[in-house]
PDB file of N, CA and C in Angstrom:
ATOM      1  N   UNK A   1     -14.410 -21.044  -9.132  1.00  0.00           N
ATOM      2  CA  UNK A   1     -13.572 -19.884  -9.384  1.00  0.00           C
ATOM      3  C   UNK A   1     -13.563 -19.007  -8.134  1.00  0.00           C
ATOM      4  N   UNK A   2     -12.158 -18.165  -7.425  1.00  0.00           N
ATOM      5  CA  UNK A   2     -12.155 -17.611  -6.284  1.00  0.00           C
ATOM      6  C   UNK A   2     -13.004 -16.467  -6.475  1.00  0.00           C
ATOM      7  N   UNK A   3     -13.760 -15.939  -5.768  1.00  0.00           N
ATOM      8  CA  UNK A   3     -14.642 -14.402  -5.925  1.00  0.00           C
ATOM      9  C   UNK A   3     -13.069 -13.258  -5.703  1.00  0.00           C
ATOM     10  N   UNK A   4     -13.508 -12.363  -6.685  1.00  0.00           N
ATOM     11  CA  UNK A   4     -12.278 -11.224  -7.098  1.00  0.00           C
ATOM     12  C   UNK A   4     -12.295 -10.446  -5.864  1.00  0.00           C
ATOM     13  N   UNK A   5     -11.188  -9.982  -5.604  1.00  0.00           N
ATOM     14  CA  UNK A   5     -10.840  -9.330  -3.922  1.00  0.00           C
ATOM     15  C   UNK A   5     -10.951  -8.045  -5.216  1.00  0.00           C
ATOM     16  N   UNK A   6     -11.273  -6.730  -4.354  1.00  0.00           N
ATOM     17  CA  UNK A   6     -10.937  -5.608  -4.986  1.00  0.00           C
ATOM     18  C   UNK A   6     -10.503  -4.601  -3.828  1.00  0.00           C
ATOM     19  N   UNK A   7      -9.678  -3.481  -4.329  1.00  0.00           N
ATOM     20  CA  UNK A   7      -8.977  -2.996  -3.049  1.00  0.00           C
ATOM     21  C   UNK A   7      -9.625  -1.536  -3.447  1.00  0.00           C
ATOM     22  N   UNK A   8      -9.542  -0.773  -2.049  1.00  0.00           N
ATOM     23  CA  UNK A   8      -9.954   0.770  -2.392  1.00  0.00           C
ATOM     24  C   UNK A   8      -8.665   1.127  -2.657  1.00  0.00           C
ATOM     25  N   UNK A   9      -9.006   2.233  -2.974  1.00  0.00           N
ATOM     26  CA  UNK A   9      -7.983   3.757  -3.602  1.00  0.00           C
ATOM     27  C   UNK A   9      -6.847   3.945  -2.494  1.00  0.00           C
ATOM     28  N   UNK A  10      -7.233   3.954  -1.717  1.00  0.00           N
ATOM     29  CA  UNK A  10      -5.912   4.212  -0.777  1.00  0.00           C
ATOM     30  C   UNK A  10      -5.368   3.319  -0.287  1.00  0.00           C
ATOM     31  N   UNK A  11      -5.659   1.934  -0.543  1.00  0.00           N
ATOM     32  CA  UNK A  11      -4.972   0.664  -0.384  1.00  0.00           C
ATOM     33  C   UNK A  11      -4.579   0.408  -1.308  1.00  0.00           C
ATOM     34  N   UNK A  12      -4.674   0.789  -2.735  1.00  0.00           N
ATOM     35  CA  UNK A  12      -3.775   0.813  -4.026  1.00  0.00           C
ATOM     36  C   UNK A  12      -2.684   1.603  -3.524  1.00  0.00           C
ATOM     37  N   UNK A  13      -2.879   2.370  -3.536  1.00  0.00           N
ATOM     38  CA  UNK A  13      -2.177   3.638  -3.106  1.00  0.00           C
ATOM     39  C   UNK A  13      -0.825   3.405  -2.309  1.00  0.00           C
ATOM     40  N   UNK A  14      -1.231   2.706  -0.981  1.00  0.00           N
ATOM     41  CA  UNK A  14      -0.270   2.191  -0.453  1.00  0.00           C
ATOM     42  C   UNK A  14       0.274   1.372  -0.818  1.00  0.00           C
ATOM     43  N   UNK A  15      -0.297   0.014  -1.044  1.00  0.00           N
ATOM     44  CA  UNK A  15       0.507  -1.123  -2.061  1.00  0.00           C
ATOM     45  C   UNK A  15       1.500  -0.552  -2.778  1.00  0.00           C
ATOM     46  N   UNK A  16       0.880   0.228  -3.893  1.00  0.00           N
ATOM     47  CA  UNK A  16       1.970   0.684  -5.104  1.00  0.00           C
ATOM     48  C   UNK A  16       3.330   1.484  -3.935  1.00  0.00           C
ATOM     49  N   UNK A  17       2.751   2.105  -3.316  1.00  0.00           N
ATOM     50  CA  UNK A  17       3.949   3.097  -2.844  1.00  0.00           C
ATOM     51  C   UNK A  17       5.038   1.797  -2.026  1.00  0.00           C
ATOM     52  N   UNK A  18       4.491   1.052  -1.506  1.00  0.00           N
ATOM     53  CA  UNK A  18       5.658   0.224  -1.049  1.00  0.00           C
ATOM     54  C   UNK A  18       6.313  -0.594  -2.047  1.00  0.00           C
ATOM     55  N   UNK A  19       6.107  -0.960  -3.027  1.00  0.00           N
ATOM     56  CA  UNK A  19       6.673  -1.480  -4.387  1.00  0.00           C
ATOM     57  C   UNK A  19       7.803  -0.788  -4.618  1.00  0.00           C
ATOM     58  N   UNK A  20       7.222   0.598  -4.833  1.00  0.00           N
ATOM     59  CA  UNK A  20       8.386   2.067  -5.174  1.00  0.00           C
ATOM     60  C   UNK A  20       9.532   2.013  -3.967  1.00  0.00           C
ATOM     61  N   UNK A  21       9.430   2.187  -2.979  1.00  0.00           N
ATOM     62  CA  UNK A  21      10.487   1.857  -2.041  1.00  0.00           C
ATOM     63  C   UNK A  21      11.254   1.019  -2.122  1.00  0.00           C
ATOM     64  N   UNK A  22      12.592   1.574  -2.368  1.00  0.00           N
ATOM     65  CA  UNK A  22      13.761   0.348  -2.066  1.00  0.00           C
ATOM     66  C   UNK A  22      13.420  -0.316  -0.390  1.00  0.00           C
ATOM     67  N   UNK A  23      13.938  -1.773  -0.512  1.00  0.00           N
ATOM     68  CA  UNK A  23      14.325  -2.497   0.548  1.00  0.00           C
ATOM     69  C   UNK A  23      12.054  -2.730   1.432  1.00  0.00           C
ATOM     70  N   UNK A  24      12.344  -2.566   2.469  1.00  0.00           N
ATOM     71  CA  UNK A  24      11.259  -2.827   3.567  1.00  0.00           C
ATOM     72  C   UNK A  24      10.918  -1.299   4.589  1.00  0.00           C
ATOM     73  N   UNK A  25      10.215  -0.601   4.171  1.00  0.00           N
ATOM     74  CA  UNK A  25      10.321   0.799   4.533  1.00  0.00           C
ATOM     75  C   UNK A  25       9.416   1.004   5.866  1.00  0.00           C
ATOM     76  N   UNK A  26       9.581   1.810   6.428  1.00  0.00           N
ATOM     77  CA  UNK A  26       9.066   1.663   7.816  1.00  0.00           C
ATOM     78  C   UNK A  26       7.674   2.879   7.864  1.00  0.00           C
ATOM     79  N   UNK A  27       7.435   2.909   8.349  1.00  0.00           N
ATOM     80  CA  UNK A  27       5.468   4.000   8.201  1.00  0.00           C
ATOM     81  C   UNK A  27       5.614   5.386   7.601  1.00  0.00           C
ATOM     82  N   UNK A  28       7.007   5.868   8.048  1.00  0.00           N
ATOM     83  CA  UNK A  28       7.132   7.516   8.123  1.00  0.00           C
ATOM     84  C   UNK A  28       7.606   7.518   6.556  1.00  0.00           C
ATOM     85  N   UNK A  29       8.398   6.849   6.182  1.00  0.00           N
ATOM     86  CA  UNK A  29       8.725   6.881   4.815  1.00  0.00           C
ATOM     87  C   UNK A  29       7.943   6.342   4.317  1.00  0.00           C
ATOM     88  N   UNK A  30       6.904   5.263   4.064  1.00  0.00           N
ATOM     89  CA  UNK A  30       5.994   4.789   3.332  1.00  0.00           C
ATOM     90  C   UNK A  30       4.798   6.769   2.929  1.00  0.00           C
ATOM     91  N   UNK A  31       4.807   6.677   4.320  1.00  0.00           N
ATOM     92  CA  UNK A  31       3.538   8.434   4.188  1.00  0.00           C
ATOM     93  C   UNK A  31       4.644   9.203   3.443  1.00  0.00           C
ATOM     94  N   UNK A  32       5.457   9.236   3.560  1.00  0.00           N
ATOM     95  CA  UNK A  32       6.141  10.561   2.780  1.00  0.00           C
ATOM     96  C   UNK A  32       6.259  10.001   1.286  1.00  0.00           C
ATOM     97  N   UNK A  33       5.993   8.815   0.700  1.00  0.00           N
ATOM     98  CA  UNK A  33       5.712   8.599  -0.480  1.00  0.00           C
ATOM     99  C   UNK A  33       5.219   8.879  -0.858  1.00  0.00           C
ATOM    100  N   UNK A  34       3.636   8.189  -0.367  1.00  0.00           N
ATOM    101  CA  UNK A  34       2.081   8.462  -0.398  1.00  0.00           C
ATOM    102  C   UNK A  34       1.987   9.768  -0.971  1.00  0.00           C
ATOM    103  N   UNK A  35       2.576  10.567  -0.134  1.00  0.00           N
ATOM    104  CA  UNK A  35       2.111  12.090  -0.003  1.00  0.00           C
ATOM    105  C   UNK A  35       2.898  12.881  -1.386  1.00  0.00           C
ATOM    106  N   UNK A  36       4.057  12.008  -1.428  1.00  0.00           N
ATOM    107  CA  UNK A  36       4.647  13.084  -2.947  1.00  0.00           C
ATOM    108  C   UNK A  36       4.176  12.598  -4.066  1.00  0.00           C
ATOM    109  N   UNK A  37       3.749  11.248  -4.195  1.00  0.00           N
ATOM    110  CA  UNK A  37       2.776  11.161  -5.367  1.00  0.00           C
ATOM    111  C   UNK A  37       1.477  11.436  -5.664  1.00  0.00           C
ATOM    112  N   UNK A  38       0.840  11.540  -4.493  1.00  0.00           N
ATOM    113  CA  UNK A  38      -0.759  11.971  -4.472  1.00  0.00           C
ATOM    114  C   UNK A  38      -0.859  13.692  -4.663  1.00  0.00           C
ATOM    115  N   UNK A  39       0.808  14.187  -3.464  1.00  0.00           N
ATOM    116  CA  UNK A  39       0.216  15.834  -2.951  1.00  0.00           C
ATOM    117  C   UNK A  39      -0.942  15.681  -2.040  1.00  0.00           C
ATOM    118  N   UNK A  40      -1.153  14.778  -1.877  1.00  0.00           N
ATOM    119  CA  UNK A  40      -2.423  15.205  -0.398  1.00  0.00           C
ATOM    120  C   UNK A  40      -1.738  14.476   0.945  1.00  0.00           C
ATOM    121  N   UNK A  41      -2.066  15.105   1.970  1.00  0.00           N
ATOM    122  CA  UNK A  41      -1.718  15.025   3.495  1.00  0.00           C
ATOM    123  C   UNK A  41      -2.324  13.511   3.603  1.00  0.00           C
ATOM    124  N   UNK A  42      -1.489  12.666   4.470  1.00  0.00           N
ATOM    125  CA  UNK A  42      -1.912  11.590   4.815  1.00  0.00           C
ATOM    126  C   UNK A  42      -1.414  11.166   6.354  1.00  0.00           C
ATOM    127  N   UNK A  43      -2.969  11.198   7.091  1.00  0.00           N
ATOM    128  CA  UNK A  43      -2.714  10.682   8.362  1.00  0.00           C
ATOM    129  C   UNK A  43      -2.534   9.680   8.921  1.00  0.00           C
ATOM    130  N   UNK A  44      -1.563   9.934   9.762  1.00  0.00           N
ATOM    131  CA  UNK A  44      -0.745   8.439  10.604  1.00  0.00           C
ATOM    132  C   UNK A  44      -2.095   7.463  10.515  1.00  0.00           C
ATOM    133  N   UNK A  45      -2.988   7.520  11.588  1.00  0.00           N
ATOM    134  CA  UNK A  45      -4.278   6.963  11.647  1.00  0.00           C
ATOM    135  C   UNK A  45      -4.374   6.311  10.312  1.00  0.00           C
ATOM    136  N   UNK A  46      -4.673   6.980   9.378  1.00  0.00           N
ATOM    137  CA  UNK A  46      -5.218   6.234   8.450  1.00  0.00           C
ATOM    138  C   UNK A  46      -4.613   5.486   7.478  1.00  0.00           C
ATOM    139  N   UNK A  47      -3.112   5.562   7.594  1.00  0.00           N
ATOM    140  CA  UNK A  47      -2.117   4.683   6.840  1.00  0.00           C
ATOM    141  C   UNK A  47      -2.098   3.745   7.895  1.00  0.00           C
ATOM    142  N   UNK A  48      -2.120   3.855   9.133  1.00  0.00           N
ATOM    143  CA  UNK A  48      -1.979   2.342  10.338  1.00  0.00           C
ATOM    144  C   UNK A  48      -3.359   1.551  10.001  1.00  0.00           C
ATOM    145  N   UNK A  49      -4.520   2.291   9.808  1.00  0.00           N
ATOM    146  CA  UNK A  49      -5.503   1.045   9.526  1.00  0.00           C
ATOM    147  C   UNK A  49      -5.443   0.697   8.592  1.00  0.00           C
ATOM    148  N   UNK A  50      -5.064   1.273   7.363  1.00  0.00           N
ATOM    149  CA  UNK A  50      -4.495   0.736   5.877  1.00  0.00           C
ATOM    150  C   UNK A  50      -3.923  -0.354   5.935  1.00  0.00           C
ATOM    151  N   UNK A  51      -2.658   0.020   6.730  1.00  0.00           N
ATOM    152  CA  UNK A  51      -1.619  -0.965   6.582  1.00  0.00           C
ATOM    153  C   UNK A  51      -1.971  -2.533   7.525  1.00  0.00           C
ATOM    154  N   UNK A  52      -2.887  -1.956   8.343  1.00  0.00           N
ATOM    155  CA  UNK A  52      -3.266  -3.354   9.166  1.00  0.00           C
ATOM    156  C   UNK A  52      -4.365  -4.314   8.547  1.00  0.00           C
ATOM    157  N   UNK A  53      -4.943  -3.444   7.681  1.00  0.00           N
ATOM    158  CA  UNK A  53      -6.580  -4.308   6.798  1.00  0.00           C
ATOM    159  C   UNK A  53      -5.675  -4.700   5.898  1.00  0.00           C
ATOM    160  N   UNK A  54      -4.326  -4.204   5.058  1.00  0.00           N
ATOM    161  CA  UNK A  54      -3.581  -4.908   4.316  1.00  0.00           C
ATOM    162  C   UNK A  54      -3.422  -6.451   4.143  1.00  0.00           C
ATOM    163  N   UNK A  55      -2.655  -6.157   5.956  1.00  0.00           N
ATOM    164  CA  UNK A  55      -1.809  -7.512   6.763  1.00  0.00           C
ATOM    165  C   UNK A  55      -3.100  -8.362   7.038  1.00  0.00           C
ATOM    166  N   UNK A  56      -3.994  -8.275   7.037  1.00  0.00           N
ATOM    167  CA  UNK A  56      -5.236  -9.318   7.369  1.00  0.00           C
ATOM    168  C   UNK A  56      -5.409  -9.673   6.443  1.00  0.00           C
ATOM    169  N   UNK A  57      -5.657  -9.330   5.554  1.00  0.00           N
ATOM    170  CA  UNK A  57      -5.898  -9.400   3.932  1.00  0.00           C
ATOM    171  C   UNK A  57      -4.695 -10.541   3.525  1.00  0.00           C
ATOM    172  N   UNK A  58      -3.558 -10.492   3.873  1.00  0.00           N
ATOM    173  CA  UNK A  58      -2.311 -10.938   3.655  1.00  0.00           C
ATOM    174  C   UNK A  58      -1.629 -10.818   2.468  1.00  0.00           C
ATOM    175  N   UNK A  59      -1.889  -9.038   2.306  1.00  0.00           N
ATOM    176  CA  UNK A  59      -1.555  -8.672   1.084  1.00  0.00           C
ATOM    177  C   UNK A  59       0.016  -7.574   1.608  1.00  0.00           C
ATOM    178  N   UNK A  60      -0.186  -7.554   2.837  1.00  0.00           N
ATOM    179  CA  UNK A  60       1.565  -7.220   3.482  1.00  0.00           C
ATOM    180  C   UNK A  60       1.848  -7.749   4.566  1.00  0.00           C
ATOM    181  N   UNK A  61       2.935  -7.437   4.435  1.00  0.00           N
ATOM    182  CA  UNK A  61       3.442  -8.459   5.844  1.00  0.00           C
ATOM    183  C   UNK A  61       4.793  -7.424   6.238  1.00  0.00           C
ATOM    184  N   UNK A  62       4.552  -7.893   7.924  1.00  0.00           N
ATOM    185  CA  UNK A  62       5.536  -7.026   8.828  1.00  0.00           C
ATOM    186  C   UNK A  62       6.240  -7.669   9.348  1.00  0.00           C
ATOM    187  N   UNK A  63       7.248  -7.442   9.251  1.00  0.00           N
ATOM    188  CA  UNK A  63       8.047  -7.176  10.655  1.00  0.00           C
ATOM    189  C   UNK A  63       8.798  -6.488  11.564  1.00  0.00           C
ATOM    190  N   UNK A  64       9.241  -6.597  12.781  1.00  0.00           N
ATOM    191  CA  UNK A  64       9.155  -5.763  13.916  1.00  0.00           C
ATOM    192  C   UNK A  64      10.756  -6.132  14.296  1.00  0.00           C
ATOM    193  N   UNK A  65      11.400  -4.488  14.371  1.00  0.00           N
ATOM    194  CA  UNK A  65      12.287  -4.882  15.410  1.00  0.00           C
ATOM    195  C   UNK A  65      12.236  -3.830  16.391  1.00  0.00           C
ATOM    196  N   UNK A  66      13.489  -3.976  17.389  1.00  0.00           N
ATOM    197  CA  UNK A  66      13.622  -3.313  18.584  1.00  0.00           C
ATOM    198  C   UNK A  66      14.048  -1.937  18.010  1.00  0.00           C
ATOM    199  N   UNK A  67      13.604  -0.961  18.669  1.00  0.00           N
ATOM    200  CA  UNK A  67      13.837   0.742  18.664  1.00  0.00           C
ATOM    201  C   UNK A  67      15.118   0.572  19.541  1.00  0.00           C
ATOM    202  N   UNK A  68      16.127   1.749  18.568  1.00  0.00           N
ATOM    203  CA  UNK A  68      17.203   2.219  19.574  1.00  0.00           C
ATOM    204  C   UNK A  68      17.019   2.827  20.309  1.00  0.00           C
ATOM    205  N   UNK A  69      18.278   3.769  20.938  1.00  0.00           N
ATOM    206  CA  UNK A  69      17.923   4.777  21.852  1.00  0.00           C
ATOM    207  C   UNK A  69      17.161   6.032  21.240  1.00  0.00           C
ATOM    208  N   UNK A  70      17.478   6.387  20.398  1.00  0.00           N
ATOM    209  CA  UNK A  70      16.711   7.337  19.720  1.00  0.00           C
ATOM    210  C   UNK A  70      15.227   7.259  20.221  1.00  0.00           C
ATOM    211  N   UNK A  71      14.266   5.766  19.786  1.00  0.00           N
ATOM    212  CA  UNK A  71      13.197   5.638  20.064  1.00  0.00           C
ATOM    213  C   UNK A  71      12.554   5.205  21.210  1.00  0.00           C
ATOM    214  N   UNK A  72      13.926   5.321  22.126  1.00  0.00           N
ATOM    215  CA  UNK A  72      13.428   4.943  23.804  1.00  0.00           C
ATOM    216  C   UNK A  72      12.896   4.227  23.849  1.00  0.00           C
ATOM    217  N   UNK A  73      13.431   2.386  22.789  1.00  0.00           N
ATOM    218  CA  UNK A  73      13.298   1.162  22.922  1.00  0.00           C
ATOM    219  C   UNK A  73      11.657   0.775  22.125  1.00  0.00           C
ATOM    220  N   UNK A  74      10.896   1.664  21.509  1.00  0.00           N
ATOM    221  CA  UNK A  74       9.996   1.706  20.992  1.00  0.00           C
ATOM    222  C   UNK A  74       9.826   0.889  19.725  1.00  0.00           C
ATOM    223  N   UNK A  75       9.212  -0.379  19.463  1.00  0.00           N
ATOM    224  CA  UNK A  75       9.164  -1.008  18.355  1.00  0.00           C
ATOM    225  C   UNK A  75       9.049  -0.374  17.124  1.00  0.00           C
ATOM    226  N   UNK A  76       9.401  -0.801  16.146  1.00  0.00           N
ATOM    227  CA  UNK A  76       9.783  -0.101  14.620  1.00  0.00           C
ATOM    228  C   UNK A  76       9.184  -1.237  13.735  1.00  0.00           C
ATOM    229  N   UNK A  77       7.855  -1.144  13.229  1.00  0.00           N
ATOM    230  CA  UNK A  77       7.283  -1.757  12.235  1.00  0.00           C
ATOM    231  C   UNK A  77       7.717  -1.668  10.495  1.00  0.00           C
ATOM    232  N   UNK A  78       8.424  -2.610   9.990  1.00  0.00           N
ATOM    233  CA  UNK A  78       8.742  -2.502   8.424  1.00  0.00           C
ATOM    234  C   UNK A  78       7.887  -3.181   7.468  1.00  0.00           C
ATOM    235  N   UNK A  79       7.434  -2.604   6.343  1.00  0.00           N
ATOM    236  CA  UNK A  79       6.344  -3.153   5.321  1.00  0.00           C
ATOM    237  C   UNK A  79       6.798  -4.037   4.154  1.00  0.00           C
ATOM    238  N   UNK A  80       6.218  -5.279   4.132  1.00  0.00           N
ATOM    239  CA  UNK A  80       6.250  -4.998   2.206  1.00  0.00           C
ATOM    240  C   UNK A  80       5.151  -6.439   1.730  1.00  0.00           C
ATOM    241  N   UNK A  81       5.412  -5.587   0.666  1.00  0.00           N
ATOM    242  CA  UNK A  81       4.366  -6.044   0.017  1.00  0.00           C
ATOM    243  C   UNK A  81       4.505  -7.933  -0.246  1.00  0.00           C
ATOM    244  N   UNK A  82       3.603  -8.477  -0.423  1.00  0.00           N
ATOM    245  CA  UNK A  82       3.869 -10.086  -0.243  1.00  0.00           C
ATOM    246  C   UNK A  82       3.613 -10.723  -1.771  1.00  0.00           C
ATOM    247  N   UNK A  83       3.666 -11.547  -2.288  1.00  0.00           N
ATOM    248  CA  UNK A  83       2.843 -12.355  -3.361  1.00  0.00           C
ATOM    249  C   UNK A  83       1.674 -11.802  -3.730  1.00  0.00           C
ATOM    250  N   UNK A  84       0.561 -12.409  -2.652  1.00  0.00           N
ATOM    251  CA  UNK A  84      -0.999 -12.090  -3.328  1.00  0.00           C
ATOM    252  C   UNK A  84      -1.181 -10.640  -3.189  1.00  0.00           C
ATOM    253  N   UNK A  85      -0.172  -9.829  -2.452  1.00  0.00           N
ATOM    254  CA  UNK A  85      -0.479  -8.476  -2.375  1.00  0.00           C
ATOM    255  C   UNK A  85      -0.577  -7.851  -4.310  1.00  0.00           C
ATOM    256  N   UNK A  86       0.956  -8.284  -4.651  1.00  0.00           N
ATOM    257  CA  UNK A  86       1.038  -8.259  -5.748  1.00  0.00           C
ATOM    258  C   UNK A  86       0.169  -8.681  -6.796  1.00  0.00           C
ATOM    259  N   UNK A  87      -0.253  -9.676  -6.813  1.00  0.00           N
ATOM    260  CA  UNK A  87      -1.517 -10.370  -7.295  1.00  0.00           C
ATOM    261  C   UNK A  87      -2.649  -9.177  -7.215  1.00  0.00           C
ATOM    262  N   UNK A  88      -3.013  -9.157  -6.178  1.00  0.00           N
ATOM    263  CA  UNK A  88      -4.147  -8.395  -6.397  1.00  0.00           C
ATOM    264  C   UNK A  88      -4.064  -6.878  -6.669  1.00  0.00           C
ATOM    265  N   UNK A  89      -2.915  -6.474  -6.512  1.00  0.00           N
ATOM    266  CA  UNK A  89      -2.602  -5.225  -7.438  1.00  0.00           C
ATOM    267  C   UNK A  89      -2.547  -5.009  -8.506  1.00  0.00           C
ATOM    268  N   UNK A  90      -1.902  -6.196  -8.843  1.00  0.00           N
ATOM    269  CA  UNK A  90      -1.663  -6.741 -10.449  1.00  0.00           C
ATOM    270  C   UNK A  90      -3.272  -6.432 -11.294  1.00  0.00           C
ATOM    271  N   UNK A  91      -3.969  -7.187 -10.662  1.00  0.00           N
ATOM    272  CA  UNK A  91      -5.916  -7.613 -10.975  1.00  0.00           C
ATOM    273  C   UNK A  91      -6.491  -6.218 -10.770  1.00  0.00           C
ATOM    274  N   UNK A  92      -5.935  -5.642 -10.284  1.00  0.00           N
ATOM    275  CA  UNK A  92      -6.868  -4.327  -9.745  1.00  0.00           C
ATOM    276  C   UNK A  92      -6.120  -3.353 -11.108  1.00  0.00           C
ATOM    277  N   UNK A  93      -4.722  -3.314 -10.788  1.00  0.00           N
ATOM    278  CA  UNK A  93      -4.174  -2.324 -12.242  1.00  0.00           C
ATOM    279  C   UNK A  93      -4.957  -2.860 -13.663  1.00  0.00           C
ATOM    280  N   UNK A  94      -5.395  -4.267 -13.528  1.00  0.00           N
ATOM    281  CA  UNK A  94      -5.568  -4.623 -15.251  1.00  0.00           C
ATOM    282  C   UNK A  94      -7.668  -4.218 -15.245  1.00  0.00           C
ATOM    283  N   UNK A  95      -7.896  -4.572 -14.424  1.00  0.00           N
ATOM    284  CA  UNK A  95      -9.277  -3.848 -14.365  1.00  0.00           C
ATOM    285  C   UNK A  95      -9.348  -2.631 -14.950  1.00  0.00           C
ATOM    286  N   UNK A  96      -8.565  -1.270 -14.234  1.00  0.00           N
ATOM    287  CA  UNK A  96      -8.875   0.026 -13.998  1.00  0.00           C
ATOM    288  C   UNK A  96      -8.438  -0.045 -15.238  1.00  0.00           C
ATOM    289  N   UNK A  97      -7.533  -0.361 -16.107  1.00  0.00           N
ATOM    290  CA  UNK A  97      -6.685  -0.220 -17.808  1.00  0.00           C
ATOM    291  C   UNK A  97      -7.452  -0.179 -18.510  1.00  0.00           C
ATOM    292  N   UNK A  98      -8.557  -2.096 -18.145  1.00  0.00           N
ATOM    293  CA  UNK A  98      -9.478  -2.126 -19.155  1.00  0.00           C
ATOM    294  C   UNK A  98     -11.008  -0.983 -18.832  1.00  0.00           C
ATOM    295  N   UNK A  99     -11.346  -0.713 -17.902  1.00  0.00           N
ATOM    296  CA  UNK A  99     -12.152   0.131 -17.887  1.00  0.00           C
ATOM    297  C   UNK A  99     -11.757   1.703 -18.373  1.00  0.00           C
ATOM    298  N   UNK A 100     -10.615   2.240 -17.940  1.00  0.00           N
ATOM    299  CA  UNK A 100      -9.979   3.397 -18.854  1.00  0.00           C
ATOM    300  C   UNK A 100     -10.140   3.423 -20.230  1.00  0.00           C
ATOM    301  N   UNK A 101      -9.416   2.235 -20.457  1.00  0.00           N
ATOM    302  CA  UNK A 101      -9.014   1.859 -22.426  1.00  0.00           C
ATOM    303  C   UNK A 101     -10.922   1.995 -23.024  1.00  0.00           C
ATOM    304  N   UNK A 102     -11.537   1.632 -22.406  1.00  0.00           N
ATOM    305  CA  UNK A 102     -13.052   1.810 -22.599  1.00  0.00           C
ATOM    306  C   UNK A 102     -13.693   3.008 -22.762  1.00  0.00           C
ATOM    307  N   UNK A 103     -13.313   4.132 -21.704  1.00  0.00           N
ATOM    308  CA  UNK A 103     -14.218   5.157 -20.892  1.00  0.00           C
ATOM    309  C   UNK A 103     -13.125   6.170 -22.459  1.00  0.00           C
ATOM    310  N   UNK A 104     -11.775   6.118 -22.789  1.00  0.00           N
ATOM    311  CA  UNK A 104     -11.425   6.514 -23.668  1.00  0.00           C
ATOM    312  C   UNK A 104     -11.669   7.542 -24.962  1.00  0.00           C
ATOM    313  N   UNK A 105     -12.621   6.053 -25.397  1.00  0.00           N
ATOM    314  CA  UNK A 105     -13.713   6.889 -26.154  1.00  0.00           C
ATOM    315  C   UNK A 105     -14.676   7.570 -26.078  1.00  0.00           C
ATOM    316  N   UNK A 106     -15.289   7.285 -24.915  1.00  0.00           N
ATOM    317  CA  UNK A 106     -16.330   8.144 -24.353  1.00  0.00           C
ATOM    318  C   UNK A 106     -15.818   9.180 -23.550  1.00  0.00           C
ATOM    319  N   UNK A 107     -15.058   9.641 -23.367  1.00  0.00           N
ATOM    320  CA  UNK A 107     -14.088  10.993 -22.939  1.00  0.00           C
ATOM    321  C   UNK A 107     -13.471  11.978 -23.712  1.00  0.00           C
ATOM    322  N   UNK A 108     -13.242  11.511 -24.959  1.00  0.00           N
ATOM    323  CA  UNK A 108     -13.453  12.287 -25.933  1.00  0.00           C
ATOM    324  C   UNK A 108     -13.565  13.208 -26.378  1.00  0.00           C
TER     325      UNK A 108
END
């Protein structure tokens, strides 16, 4: 049997928010998701290592095109979420349910 991948909080976080996005969304709109569903500030920094322990993980996948003039030819990274990304979001949402549906009664 494979050993269960489990993701932190802010790699849920991101996962889910790129789901919510129409199409393949690029960093600045992925954080401005983040940020209207949480309400907390989220730094560039720490959505780029997010999003890169993701892509190792091979729970997103990028690709890259060329920056216009606007970005003075500067590459433009787009996200989304892949299969096992889903998968293991999937495993991680049905965990936290069944541990909720549990804690339930004892919250009370």
């Amino acid at each position: 049997m494979p050993r269960p991948v489990f993701l932190g909080e802010f790699e849920q976080l991101v996962l889910s928010a790129l789901l919510l996005i129409e199409g393949e969304p690029y960093a600045l709109r992925l954080r401005e998701e983040v940020e209207r569903v949480t309400g907390r500030s989220v730094s560039r920094g720490a959505l780029y290592r997010t999003l890169d322990r993701l892509q190792r993980k091979g729970y997103v996948a990028v690709s890259v095109e060329k920056g216009g003039h606007e970005r003075r030819g500067y590459l433009r990274r787009r996200f989304r979420v892949t299969a096992a990304g889903r998968a293991t979001l999937r495993a991680a949402r049905d965990a936290w349910m069944g541990i909720w549906s549990d804690l339930a009664r004892v919250l009370r």
